[in-house]
Structure formats: structure tokens, C-alpha cells
PDB file of N, CA and C in Angstrom:
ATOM      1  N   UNK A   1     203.804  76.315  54.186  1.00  0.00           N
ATOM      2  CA  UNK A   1     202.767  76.417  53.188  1.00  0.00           C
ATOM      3  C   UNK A   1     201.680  75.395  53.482  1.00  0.00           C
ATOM      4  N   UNK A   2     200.494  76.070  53.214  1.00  0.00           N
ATOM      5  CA  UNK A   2     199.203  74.814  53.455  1.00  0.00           C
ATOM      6  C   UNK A   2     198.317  75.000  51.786  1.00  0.00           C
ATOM      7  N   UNK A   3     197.731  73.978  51.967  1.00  0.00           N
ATOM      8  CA  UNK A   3     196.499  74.108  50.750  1.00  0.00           C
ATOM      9  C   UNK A   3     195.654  73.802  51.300  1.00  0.00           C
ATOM     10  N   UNK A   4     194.689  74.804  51.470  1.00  0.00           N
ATOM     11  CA  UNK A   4     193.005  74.765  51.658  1.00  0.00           C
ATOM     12  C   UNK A   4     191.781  74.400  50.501  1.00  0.00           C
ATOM     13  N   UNK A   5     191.015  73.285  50.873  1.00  0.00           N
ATOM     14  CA  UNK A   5     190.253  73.043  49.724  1.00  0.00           C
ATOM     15  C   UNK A   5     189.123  73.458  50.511  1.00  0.00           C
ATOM     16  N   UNK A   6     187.972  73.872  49.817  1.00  0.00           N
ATOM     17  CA  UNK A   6     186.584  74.163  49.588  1.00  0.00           C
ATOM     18  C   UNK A   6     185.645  73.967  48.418  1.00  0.00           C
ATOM     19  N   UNK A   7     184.211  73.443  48.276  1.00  0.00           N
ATOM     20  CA  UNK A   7     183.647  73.700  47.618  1.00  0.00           C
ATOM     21  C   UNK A   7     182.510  74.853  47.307  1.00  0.00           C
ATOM     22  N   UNK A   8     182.155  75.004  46.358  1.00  0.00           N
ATOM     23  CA  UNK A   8     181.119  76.024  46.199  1.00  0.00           C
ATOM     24  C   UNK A   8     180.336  76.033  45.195  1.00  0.00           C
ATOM     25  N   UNK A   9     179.501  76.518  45.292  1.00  0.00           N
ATOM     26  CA  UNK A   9     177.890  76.737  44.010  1.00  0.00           C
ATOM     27  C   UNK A   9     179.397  77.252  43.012  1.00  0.00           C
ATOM     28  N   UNK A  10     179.138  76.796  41.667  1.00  0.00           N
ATOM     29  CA  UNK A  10     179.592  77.515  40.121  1.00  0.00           C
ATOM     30  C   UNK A  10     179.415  78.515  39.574  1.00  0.00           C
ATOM     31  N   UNK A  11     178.150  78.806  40.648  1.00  0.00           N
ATOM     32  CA  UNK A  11     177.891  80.890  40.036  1.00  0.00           C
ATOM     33  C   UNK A  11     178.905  81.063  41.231  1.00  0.00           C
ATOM     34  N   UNK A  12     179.184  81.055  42.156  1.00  0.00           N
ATOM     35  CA  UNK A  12     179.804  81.715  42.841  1.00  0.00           C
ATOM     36  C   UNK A  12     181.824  81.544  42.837  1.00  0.00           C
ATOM     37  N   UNK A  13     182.162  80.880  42.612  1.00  0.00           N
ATOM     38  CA  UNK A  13     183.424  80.232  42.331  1.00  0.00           C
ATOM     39  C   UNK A  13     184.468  81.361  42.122  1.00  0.00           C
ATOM     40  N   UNK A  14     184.395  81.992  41.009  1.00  0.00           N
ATOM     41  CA  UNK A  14     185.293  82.668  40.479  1.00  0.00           C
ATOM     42  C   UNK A  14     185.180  84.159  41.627  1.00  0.00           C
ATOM     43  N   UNK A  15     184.485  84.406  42.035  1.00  0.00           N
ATOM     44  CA  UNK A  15     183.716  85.644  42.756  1.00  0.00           C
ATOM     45  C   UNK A  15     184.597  85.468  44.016  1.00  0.00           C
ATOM     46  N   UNK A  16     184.528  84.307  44.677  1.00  0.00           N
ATOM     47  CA  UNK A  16     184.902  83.790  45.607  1.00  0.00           C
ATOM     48  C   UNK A  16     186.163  83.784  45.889  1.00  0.00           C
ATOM     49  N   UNK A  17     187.019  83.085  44.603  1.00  0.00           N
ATOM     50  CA  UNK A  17     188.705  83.257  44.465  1.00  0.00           C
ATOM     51  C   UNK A  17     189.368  84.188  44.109  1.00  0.00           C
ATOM     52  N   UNK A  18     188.543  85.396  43.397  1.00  0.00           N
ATOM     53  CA  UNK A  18     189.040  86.593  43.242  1.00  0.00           C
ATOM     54  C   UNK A  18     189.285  87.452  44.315  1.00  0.00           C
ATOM     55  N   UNK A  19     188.184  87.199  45.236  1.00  0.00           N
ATOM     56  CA  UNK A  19     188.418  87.995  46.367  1.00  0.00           C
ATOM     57  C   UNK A  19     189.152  87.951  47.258  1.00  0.00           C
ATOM     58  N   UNK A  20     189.627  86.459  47.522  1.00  0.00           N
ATOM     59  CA  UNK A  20     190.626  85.826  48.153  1.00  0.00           C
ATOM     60  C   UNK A  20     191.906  86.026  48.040  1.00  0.00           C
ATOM     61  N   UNK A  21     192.233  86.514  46.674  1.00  0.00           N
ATOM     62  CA  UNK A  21     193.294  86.317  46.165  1.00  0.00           C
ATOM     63  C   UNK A  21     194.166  88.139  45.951  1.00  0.00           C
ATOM     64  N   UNK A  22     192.596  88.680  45.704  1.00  0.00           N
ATOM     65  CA  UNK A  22     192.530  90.602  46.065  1.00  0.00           C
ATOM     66  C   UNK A  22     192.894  90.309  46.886  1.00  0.00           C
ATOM     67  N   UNK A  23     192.071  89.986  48.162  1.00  0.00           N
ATOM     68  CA  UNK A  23     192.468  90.823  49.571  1.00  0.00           C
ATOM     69  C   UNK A  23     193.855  90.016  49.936  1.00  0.00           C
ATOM     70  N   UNK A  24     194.855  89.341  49.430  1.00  0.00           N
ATOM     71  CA  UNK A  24     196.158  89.004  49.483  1.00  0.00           C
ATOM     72  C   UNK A  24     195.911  88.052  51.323  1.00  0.00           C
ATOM     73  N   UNK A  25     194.864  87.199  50.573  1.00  0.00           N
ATOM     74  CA  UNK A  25     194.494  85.948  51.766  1.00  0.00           C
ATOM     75  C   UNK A  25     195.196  84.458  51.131  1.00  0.00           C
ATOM     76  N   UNK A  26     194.982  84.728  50.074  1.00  0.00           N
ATOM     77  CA  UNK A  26     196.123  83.609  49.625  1.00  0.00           C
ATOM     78  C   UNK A  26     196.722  84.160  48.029  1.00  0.00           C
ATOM     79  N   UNK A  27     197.646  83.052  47.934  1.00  0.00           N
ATOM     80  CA  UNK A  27     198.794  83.537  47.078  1.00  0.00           C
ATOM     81  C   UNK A  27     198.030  82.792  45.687  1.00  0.00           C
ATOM     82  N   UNK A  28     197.334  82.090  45.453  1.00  0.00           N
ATOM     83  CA  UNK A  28     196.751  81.195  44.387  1.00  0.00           C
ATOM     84  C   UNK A  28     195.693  80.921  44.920  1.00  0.00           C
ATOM     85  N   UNK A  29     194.339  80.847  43.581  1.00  0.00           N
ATOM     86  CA  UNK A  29     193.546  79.899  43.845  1.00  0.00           C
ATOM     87  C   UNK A  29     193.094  78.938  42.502  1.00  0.00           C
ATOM     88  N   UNK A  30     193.419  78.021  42.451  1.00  0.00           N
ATOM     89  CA  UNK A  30     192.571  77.272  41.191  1.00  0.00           C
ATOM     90  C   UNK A  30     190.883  76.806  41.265  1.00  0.00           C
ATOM     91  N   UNK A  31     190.310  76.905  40.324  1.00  0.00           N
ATOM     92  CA  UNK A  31     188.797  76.488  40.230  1.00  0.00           C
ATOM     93  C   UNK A  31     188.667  75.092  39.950  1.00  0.00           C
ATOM     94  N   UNK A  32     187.884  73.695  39.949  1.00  0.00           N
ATOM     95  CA  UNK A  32     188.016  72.861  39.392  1.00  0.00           C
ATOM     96  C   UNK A  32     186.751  72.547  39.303  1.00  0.00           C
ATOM     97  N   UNK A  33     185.571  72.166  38.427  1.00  0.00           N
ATOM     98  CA  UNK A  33     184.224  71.948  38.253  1.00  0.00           C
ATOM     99  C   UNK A  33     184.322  70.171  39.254  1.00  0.00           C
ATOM    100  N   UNK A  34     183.433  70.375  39.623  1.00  0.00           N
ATOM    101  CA  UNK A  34     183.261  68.897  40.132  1.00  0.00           C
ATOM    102  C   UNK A  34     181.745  68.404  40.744  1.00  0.00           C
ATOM    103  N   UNK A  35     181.352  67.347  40.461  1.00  0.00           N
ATOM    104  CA  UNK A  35     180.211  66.893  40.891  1.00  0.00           C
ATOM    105  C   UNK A  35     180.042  66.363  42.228  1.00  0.00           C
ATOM    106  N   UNK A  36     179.664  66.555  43.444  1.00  0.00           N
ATOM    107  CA  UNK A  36     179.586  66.120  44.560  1.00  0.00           C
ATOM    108  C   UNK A  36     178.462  65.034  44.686  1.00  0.00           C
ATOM    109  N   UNK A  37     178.729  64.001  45.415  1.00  0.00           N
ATOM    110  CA  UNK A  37     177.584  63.292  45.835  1.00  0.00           C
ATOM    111  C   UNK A  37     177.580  62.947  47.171  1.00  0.00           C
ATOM    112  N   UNK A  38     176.611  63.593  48.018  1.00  0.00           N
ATOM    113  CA  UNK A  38     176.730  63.322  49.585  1.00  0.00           C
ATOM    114  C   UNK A  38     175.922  63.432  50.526  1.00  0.00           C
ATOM    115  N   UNK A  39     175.700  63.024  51.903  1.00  0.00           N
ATOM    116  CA  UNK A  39     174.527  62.919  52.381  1.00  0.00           C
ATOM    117  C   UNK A  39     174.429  64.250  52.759  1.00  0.00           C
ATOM    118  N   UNK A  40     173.407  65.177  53.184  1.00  0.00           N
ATOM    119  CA  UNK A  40     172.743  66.053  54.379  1.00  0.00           C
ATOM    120  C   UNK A  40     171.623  66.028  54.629  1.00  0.00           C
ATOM    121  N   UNK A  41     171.401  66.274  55.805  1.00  0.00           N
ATOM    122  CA  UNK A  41     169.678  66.672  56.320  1.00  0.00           C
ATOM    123  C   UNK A  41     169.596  65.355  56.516  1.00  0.00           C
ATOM    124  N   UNK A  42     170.050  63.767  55.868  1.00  0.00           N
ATOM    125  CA  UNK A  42     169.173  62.817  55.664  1.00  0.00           C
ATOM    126  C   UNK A  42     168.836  61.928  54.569  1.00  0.00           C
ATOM    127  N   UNK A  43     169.068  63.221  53.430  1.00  0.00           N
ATOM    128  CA  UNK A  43     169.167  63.154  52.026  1.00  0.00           C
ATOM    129  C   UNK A  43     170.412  62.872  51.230  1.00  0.00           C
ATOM    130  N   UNK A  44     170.290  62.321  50.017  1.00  0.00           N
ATOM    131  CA  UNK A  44     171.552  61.950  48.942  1.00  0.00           C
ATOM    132  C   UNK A  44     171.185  63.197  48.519  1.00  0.00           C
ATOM    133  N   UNK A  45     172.162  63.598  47.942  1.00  0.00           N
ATOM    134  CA  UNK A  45     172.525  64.786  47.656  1.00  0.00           C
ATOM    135  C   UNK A  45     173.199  64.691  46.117  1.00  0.00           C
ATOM    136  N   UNK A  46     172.962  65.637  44.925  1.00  0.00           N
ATOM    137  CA  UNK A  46     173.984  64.886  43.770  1.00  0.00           C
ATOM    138  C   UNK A  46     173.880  66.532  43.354  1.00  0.00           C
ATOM    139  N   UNK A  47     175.550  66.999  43.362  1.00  0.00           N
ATOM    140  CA  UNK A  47     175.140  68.246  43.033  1.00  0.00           C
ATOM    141  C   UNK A  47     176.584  68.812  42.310  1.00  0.00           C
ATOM    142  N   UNK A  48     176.170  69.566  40.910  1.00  0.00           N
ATOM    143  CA  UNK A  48     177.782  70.440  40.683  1.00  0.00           C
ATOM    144  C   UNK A  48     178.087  71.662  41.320  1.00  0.00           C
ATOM    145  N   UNK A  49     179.418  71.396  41.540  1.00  0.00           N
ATOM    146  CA  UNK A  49     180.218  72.449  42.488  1.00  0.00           C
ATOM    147  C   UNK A  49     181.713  72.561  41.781  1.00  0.00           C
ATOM    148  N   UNK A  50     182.228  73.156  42.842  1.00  0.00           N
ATOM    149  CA  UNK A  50     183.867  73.773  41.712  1.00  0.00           C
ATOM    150  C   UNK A  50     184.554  73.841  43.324  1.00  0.00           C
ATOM    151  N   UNK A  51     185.652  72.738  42.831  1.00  0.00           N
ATOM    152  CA  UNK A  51     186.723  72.892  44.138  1.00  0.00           C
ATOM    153  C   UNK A  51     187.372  73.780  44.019  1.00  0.00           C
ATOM    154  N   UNK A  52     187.486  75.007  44.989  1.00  0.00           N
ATOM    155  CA  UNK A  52     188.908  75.644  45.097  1.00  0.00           C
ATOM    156  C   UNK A  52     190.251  75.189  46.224  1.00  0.00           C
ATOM    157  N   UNK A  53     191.433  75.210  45.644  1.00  0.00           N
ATOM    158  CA  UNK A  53     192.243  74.871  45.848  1.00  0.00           C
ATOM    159  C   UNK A  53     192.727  75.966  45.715  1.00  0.00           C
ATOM    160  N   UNK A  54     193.472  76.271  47.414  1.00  0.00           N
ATOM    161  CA  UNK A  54     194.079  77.945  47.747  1.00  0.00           C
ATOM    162  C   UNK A  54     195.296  77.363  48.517  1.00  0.00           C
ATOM    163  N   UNK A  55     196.638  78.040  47.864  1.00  0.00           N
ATOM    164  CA  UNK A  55     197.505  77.643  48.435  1.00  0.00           C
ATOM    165  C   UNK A  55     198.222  79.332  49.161  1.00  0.00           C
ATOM    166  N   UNK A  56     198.578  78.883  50.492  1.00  0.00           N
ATOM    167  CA  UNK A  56     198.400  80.004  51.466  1.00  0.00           C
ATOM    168  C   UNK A  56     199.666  79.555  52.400  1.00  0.00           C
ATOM    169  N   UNK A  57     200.371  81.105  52.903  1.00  0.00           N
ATOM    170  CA  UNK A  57     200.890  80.465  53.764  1.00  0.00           C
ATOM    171  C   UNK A  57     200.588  79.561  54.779  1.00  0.00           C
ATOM    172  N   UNK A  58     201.458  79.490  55.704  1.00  0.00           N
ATOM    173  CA  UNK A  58     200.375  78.549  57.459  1.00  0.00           C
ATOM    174  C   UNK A  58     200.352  79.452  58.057  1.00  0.00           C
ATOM    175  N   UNK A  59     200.886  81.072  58.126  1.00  0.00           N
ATOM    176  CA  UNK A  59     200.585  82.355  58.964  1.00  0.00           C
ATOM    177  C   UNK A  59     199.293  82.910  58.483  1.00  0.00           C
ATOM    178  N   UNK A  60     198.567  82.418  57.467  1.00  0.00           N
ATOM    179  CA  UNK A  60     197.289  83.255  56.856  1.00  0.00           C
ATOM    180  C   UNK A  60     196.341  82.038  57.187  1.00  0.00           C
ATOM    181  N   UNK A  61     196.387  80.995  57.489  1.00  0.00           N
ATOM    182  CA  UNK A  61     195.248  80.383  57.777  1.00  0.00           C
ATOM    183  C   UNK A  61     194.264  80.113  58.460  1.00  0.00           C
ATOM    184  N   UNK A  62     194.233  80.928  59.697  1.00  0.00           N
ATOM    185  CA  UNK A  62     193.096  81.313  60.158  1.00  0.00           C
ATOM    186  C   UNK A  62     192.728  82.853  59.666  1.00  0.00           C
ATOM    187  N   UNK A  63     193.419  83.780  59.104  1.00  0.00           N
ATOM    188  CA  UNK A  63     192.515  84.408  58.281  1.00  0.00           C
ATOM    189  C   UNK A  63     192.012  84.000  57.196  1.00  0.00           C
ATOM    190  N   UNK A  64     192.420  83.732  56.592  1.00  0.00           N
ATOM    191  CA  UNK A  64     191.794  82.910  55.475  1.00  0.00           C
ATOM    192  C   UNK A  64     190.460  81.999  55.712  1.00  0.00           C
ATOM    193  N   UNK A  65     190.152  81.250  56.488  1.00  0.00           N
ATOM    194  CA  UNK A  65     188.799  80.726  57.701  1.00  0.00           C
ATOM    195  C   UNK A  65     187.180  81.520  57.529  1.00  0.00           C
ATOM    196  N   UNK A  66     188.398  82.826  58.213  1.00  0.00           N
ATOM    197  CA  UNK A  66     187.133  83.800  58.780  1.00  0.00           C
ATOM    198  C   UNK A  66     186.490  84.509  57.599  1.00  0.00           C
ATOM    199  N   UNK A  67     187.126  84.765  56.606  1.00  0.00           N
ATOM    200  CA  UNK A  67     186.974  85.523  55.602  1.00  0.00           C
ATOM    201  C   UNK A  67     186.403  84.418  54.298  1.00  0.00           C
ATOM    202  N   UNK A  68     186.421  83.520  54.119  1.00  0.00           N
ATOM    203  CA  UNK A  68     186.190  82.112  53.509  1.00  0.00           C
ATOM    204  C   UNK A  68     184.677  81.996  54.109  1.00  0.00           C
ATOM    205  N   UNK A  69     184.911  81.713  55.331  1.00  0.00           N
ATOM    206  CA  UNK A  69     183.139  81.066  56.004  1.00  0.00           C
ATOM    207  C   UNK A  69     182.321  82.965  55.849  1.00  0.00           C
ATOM    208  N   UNK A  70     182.937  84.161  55.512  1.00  0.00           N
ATOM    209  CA  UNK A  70     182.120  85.164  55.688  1.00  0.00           C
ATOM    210  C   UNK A  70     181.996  85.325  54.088  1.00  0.00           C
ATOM    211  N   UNK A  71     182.180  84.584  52.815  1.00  0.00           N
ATOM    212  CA  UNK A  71     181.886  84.980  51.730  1.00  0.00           C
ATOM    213  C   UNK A  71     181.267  83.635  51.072  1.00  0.00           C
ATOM    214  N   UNK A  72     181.376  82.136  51.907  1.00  0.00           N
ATOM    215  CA  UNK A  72     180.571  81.218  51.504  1.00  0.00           C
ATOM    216  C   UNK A  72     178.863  80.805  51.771  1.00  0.00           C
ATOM    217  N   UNK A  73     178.489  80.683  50.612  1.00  0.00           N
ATOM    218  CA  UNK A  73     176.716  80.545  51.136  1.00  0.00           C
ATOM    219  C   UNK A  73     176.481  79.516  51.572  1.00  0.00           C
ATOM    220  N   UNK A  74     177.094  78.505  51.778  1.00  0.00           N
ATOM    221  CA  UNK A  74     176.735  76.907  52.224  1.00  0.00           C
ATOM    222  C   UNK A  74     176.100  77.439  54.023  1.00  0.00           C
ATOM    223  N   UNK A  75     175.479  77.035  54.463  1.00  0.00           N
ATOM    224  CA  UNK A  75     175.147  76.496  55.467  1.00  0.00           C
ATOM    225  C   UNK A  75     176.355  76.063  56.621  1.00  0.00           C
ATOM    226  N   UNK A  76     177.360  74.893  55.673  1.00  0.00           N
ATOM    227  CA  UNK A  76     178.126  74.739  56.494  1.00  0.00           C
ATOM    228  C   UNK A  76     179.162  73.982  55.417  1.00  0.00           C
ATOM    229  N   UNK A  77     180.230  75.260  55.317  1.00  0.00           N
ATOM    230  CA  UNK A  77     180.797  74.733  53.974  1.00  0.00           C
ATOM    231  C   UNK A  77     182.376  73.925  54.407  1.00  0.00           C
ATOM    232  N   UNK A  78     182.695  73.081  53.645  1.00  0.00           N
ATOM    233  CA  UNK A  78     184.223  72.103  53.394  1.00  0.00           C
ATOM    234  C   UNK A  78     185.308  73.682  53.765  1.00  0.00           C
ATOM    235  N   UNK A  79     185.607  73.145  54.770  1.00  0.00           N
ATOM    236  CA  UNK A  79     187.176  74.132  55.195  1.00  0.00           C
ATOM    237  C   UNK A  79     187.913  73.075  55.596  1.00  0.00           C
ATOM    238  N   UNK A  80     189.086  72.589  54.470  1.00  0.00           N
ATOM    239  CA  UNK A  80     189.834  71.560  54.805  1.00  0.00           C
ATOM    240  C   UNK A  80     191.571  71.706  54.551  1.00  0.00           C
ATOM    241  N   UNK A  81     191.925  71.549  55.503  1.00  0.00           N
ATOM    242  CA  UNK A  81     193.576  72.257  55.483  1.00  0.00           C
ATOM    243  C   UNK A  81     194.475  70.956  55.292  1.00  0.00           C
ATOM    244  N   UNK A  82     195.519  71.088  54.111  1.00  0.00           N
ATOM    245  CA  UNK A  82     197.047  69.745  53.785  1.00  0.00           C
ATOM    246  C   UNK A  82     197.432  70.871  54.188  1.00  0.00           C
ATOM    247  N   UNK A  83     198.399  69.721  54.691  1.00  0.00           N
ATOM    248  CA  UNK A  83     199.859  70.435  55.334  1.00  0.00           C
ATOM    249  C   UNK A  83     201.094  69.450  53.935  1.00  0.00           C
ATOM    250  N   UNK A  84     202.061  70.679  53.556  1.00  0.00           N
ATOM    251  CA  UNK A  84     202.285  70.058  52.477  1.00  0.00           C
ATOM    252  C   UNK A  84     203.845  70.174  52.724  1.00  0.00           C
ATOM    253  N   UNK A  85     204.806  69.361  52.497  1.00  0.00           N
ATOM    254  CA  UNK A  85     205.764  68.895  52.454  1.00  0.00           C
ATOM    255  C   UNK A  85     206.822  69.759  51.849  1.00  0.00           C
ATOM    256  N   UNK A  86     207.609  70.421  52.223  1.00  0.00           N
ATOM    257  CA  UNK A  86     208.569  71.335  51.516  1.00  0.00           C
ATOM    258  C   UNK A  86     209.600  70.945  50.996  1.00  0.00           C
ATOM    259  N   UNK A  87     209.956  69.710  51.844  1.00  0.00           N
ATOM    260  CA  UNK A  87     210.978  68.889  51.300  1.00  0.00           C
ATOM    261  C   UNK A  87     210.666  68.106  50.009  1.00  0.00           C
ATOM    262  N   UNK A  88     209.528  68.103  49.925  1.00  0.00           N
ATOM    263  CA  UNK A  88     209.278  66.711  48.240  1.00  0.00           C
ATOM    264  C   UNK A  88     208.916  68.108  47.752  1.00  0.00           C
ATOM    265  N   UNK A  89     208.206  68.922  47.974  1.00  0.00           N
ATOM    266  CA  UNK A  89     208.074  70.428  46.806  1.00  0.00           C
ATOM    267  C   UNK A  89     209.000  70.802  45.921  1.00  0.00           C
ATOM    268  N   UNK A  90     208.382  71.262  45.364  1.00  0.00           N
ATOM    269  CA  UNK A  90     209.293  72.527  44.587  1.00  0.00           C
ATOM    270  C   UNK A  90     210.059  73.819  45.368  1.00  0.00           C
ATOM    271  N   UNK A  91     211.107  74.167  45.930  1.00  0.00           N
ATOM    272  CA  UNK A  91     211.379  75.329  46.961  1.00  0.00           C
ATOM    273  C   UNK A  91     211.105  76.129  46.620  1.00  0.00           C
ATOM    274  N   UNK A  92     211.128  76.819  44.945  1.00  0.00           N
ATOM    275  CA  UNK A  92     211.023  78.048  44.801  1.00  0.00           C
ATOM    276  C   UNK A  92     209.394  78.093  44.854  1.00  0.00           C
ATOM    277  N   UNK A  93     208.419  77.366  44.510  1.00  0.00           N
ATOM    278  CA  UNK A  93     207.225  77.651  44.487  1.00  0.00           C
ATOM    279  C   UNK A  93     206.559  77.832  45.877  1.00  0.00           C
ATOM    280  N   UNK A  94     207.241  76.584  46.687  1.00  0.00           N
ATOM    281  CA  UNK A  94     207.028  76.730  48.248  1.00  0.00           C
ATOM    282  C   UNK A  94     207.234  78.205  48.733  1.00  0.00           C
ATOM    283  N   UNK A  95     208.465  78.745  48.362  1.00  0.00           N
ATOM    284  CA  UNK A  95     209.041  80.582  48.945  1.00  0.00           C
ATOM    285  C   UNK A  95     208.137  81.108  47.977  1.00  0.00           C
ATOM    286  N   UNK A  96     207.291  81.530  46.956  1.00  0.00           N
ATOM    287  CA  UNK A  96     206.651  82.182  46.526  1.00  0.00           C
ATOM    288  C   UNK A  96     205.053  82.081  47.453  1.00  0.00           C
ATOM    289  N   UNK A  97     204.992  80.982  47.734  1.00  0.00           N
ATOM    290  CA  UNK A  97     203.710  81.409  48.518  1.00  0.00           C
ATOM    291  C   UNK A  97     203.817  81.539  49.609  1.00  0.00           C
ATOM    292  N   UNK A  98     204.763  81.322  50.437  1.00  0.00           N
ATOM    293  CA  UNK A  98     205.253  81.686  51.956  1.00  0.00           C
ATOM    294  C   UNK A  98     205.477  83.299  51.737  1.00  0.00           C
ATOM    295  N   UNK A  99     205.907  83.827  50.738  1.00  0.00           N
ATOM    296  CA  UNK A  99     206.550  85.437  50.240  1.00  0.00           C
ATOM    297  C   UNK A  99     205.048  86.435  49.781  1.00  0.00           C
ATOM    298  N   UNK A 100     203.986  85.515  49.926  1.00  0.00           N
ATOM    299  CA  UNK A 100     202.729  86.579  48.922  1.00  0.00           C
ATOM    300  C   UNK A 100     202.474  87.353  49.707  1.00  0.00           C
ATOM    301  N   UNK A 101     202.976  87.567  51.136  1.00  0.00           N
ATOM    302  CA  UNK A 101     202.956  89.087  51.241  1.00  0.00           C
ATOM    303  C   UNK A 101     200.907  88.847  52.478  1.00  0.00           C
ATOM    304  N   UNK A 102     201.030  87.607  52.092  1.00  0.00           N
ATOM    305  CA  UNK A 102     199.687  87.026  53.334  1.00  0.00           C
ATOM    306  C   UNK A 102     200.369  87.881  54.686  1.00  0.00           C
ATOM    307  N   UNK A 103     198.927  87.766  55.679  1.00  0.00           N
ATOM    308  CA  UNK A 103     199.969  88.229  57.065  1.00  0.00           C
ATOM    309  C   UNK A 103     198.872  88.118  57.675  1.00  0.00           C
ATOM    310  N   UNK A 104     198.895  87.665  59.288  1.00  0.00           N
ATOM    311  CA  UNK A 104     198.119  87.171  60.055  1.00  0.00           C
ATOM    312  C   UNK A 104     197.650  88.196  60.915  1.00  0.00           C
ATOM    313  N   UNK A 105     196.254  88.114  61.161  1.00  0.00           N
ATOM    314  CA  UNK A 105     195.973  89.206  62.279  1.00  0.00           C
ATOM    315  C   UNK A 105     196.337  89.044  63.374  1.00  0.00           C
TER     316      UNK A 105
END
């Protein structure tokens, strides 16, 4: 099991994890509002966004990538992969998202 975080514009958020979660690219996604502050171009940057947090197998994560960077508007958006511990987990929650039925091209 991995968890992928990303951010995104707040109109787009829910749009974003629904589709993810339709096309059975990951097994969960949570929304979380959050304020970013960060450089680009040069510039400070101070902006609200909404973390998603997608927990996916590790056989779906490069689909999950391609399909993520083909529905995000950023320029050049946060694709950031935990590798998460099965042993300190929960097992049954760990086998429910290893089981969602994800599958790799």
C-alpha cells in the first residue's frame, strides 16, 4: 500500500477524487482544505488549495501518475508517494486497499 498526496485549486478537488476513485485508480481519497505558501517563477506565492490524500495499492501507482498529471491543471503539480508500513497498520485496512480491485497496466 502507498499514499499519494497532491494538491489542487478547491473548485477542482472533489472533481478530481471522484474520478480517481470511479475509474478504480485508488481505493480512497480524502479532501483536506489547506493554505499553501511557496515560492514559483521567483515569486511568494500564498494560496488555498485542498490536499488529496489517495491511498492506492503500490501495483496502481504509476497509473495513478498518468491519469493524476492528465486531470491536474497545475503547470507542474505535487505527485508525492509514502510508502507505508504494514506492520504498524491496521491489516485489515492495509488488505482492503491492496483488494480495491486497482490493477496496473
Amino acid at each position: 500500500m502507498k499514499v499519494a498526496l497532491t494538491n489542487v485549486p478547491p473548485d477542482r478537488a472533489e472533481a478530481i477524487a471522484r474520478a480517481l476513485v470511479t475509474e478504480g485508480l485508488v481505493a480512497c481519497a480524502n479532501i483536506l482544505p489547506v493554505r499553501s505558501i511557496y515560492r514559483w517563477k521567483g515569486e511568494v506565492c500564498d494560496e488555498p488549495e485542498c490536499t488529496l490524500v489517495l491511498k492506492v495499492p503500490a501495483r496502481g501507482i504509476a497509473d495513478l501518475r498518468t491519469r493524476l498529471l492528465a486531470l491536474h491543471p497545475y503547470e507542474l503539480p505535487e505527485f508525492v508517494v509514502l510508502d507505508i508500513d504494514p506492520a504498524a497498520s491496521l491489516p485489515a485496512y492495509v488488505a482492503w486497499v491492496e483488494s480495491s480491485g486497482v490493477q496496473s497496466s
